[in-house]
PDB file of N, CA and C in Angstrom:
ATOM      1  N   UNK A   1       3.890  -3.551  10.603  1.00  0.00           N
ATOM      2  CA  UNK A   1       3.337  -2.272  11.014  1.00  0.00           C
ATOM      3  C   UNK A   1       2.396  -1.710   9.939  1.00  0.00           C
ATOM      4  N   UNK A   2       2.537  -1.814   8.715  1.00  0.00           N
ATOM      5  CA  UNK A   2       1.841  -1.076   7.517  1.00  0.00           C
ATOM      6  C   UNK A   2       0.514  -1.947   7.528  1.00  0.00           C
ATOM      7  N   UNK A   3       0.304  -3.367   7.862  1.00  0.00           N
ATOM      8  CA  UNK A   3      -0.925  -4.342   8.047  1.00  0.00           C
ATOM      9  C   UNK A   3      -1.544  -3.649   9.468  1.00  0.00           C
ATOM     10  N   UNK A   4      -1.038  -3.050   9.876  1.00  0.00           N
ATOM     11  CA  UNK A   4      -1.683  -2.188  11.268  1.00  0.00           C
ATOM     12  C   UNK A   4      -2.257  -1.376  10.745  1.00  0.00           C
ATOM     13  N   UNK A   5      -1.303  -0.321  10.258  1.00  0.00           N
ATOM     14  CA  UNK A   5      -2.104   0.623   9.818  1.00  0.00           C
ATOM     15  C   UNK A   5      -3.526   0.604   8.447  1.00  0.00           C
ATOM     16  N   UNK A   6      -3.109  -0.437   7.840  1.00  0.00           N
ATOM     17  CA  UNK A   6      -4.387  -0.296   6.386  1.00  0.00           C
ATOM     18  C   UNK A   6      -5.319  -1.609   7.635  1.00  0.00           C
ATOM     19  N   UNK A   7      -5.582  -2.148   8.742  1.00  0.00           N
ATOM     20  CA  UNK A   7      -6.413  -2.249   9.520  1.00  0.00           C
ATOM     21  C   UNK A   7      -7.371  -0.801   9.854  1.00  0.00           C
ATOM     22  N   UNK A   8      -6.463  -0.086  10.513  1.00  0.00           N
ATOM     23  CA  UNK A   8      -6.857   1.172  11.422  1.00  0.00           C
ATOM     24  C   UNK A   8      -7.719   2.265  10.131  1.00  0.00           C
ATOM     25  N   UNK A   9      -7.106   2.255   8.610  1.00  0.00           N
ATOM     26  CA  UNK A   9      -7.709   2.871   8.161  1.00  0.00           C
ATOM     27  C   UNK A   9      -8.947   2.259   7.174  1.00  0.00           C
ATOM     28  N   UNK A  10      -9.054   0.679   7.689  1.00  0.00           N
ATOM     29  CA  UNK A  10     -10.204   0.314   7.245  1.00  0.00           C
ATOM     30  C   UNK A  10     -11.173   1.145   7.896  1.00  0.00           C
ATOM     31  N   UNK A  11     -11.121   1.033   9.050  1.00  0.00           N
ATOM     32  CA  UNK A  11     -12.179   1.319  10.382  1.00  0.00           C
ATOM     33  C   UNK A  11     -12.622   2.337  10.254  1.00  0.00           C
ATOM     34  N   UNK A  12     -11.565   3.665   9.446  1.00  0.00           N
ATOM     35  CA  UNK A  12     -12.002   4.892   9.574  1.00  0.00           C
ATOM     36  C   UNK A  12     -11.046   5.706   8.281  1.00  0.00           C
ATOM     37  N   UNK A  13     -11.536   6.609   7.658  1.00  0.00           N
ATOM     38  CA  UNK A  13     -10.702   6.845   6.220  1.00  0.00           C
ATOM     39  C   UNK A  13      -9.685   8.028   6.713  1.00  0.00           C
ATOM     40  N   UNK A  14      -9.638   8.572   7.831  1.00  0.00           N
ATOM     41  CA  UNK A  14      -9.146   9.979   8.205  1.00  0.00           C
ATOM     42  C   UNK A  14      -8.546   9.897   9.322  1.00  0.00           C
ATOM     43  N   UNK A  15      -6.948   9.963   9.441  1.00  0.00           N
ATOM     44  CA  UNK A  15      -6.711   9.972  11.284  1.00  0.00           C
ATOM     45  C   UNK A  15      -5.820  10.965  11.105  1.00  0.00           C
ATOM     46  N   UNK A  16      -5.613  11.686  12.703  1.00  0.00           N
ATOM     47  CA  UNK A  16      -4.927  13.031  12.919  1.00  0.00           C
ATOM     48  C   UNK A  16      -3.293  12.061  13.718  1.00  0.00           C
ATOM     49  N   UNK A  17      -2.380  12.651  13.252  1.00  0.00           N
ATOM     50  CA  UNK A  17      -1.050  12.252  14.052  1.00  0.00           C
ATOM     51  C   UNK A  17      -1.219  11.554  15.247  1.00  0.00           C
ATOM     52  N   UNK A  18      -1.831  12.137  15.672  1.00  0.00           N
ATOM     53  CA  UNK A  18      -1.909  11.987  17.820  1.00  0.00           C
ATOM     54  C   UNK A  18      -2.485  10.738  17.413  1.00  0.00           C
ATOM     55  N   UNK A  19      -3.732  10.572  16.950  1.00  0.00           N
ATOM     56  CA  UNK A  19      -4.647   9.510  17.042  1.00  0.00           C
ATOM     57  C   UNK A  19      -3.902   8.344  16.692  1.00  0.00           C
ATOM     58  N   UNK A  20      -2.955   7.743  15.287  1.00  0.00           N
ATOM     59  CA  UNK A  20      -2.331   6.971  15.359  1.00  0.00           C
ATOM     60  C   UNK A  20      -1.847   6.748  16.180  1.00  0.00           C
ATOM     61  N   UNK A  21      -0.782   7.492  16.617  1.00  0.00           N
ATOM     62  CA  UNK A  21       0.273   7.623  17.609  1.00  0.00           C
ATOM     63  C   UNK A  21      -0.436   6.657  19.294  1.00  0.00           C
ATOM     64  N   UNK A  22      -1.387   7.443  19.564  1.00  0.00           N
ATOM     65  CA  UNK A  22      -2.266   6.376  20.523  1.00  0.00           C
ATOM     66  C   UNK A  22      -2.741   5.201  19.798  1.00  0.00           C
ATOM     67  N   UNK A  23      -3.084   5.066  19.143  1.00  0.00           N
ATOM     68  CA  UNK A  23      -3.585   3.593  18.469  1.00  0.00           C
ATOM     69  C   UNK A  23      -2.511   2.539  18.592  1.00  0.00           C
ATOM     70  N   UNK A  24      -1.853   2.620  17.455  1.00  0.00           N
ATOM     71  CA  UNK A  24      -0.320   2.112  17.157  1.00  0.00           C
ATOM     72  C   UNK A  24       0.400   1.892  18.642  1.00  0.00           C
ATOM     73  N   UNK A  25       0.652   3.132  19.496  1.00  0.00           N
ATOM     74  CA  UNK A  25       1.300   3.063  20.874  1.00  0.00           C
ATOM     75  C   UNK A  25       3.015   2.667  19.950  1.00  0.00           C
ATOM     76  N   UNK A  26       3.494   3.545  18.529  1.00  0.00           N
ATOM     77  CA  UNK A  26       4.427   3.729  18.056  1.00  0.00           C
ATOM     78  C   UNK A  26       4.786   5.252  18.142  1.00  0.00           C
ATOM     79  N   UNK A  27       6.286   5.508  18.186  1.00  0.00           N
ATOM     80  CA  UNK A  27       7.180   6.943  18.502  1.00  0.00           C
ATOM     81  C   UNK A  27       6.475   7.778  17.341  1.00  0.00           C
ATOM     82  N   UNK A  28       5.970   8.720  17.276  1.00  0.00           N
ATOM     83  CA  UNK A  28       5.407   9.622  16.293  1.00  0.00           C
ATOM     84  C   UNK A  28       6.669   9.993  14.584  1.00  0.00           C
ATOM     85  N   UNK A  29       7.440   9.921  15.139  1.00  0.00           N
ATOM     86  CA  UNK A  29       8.499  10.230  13.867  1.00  0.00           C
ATOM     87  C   UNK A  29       8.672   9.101  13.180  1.00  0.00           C
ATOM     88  N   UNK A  30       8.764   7.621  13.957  1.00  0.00           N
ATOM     89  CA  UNK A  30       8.618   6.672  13.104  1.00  0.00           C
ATOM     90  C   UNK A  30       6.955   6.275  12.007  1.00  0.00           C
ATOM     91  N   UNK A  31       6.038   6.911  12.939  1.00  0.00           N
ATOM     92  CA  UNK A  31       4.903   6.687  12.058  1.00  0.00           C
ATOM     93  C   UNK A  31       4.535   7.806  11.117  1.00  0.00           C
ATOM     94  N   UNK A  32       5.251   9.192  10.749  1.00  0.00           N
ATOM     95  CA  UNK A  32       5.594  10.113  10.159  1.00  0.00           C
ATOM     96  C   UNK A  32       5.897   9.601   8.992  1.00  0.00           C
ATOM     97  N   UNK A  33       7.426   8.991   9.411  1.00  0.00           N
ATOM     98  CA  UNK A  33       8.273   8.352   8.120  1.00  0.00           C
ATOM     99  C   UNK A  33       7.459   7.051   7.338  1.00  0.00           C
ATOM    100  N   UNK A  34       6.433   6.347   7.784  1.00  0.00           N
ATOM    101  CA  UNK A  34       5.665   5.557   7.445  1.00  0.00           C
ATOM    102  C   UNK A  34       4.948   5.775   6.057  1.00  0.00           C
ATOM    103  N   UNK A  35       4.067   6.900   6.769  1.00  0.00           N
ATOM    104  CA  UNK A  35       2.748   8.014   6.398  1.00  0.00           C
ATOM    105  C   UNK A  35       3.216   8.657   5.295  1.00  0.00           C
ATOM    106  N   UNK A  36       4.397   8.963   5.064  1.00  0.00           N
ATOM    107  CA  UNK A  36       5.187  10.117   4.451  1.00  0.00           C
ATOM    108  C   UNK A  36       4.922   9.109   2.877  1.00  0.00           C
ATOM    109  N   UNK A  37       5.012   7.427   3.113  1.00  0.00           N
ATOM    110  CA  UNK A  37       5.051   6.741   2.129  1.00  0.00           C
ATOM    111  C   UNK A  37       3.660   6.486   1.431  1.00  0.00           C
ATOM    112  N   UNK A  38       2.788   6.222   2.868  1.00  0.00           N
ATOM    113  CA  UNK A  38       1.339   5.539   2.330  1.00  0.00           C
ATOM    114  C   UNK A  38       0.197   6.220   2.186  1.00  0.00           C
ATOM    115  N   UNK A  39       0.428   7.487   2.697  1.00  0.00           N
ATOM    116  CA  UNK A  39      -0.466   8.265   2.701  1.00  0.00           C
ATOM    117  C   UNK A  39      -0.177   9.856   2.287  1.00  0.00           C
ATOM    118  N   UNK A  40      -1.847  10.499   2.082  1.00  0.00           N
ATOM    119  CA  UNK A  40      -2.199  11.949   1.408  1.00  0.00           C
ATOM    120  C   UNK A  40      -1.873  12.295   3.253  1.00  0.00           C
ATOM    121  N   UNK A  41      -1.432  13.764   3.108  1.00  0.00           N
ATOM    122  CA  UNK A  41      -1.851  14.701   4.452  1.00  0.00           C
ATOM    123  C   UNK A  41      -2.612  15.313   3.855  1.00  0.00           C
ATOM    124  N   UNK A  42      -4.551  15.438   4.542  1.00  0.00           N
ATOM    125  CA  UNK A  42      -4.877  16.832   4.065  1.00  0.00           C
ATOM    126  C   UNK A  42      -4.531  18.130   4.803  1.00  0.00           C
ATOM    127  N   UNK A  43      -4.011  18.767   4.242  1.00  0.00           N
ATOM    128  CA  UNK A  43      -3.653  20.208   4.970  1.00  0.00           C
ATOM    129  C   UNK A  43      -4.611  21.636   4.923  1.00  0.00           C
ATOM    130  N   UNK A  44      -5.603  20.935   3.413  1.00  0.00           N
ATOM    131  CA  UNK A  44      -6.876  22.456   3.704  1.00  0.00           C
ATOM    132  C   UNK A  44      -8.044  21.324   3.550  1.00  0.00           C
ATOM    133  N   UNK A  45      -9.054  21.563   3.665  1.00  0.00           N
ATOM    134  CA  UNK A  45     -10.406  21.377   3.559  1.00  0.00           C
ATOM    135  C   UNK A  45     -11.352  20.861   5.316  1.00  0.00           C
ATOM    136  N   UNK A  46     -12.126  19.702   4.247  1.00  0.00           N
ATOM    137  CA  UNK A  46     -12.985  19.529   6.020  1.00  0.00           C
ATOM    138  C   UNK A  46     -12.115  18.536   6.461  1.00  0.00           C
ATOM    139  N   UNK A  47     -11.175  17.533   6.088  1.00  0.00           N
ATOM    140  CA  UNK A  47     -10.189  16.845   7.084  1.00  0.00           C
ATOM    141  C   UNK A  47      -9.117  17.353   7.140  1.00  0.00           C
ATOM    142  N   UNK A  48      -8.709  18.949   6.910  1.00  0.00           N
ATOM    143  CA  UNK A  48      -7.688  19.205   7.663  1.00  0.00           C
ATOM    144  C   UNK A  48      -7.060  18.810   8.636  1.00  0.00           C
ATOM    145  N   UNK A  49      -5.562  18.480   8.882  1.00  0.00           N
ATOM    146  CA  UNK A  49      -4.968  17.805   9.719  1.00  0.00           C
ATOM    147  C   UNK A  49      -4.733  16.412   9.600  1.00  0.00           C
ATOM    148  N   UNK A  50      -5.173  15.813   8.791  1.00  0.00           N
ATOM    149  CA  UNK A  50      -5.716  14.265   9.075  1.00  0.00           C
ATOM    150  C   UNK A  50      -4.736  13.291   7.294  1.00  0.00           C
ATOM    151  N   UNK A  51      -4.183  12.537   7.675  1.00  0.00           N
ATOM    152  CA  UNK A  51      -3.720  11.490   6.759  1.00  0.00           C
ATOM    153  C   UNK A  51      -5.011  10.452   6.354  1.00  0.00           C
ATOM    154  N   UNK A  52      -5.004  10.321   4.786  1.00  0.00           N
ATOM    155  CA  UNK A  52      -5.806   9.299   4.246  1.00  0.00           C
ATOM    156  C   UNK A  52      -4.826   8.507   3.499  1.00  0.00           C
ATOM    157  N   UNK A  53      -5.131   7.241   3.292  1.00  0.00           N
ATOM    158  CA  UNK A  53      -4.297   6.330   2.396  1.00  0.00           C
ATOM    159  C   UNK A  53      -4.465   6.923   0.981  1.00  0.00           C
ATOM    160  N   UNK A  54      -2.993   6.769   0.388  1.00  0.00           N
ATOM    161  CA  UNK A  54      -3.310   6.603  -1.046  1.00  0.00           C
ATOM    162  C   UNK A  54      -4.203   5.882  -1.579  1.00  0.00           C
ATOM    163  N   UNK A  55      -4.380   6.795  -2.764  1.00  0.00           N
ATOM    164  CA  UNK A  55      -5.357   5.933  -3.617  1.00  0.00           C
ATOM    165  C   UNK A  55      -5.314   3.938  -4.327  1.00  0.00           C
ATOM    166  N   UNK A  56      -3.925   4.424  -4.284  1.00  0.00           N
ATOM    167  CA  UNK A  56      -3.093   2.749  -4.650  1.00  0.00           C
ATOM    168  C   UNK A  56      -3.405   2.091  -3.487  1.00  0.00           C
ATOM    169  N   UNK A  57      -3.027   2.728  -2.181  1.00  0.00           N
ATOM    170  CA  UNK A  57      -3.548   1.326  -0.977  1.00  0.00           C
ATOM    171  C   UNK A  57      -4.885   1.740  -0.606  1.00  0.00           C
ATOM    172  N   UNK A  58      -5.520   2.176  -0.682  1.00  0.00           N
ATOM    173  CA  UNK A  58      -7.077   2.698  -0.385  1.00  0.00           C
ATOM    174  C   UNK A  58      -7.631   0.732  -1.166  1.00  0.00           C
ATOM    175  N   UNK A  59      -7.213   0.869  -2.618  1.00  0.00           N
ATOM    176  CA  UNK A  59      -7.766  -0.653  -3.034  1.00  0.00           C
ATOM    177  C   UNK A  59      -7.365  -2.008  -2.449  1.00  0.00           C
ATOM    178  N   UNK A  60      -5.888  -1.152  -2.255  1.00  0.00           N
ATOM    179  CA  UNK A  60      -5.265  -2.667  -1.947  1.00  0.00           C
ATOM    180  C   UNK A  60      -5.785  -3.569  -0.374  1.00  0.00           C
ATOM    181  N   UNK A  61      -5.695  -2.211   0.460  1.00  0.00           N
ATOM    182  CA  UNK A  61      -6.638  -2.678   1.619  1.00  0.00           C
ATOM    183  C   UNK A  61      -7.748  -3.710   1.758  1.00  0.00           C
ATOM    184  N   UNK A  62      -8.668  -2.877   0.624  1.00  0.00           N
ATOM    185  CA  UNK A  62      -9.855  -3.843   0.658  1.00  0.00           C
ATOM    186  C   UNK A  62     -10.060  -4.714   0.296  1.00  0.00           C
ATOM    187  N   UNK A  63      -9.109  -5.504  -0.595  1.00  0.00           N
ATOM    188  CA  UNK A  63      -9.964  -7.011  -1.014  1.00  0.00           C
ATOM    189  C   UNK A  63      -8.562  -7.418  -1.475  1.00  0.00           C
ATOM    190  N   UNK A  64      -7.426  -8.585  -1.244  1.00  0.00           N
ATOM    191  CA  UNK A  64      -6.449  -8.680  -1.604  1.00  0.00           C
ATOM    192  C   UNK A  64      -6.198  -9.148  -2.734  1.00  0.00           C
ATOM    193  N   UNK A  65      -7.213  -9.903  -3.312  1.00  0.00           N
ATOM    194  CA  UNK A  65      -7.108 -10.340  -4.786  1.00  0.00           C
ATOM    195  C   UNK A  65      -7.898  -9.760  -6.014  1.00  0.00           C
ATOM    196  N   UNK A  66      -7.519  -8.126  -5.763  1.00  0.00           N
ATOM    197  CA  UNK A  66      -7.830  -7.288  -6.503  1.00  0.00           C
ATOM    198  C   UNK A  66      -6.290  -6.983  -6.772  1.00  0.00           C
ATOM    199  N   UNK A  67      -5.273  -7.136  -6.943  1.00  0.00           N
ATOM    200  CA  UNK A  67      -3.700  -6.678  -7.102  1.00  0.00           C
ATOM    201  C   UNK A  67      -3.531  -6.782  -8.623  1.00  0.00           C
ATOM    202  N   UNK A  68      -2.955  -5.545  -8.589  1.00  0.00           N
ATOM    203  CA  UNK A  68      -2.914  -5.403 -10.554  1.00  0.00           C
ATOM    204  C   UNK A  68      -1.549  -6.057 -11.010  1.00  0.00           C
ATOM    205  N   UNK A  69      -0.539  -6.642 -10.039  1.00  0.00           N
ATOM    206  CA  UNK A  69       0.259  -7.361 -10.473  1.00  0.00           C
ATOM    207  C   UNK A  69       0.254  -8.655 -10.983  1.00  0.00           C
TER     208      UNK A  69
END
C-alpha cells in the first residue's frame, strides 16, 4: 500500500483525504493511520487541507539508489 501511495504522490505533491480515498478505493481511517506516518498535513497556507510526503520519503520516492543506508 505505501508503494501506492509514493506512486500517487509522484504524480502530484498535494492530495486532500477524499482524493486518496477515491484513488486507493481504501477505508479512509486506514489511509489516515498510514498518512499519520508518511506524511506533513498542511492545515494553513495555499495547500490547506492536503497531505504531502515527508521530506525523508519525498527522496526516497524518487530514485531508489539514493538510500542513505
Amino acid at each position: 500500500m505505501e508503494r501506492i501511495l509514493f506512486k500517487l504522490f509522484e504524480r502530484q505533491p498535494n492530495w486532500t483525504l477524499r482524493q486518496l480515498v477515491q484513488d486507493t478505493d481504501q477505508p479512509e481511517q486506514f489511509l489516515k493511520d498510514l498518512l499519520k506516518d508518511l506524511c506533513v498535513y498542511n492545515g494553513k497556507g495555499a495547500n490547506q487541507g492536503t497531505y504531502e510526503l515527508k521530506p525523508e520519503y519525498r527522496k526516497f520516492s524518487g530514485d531508489p539508489g539514493t538510500s542513505t543506508e
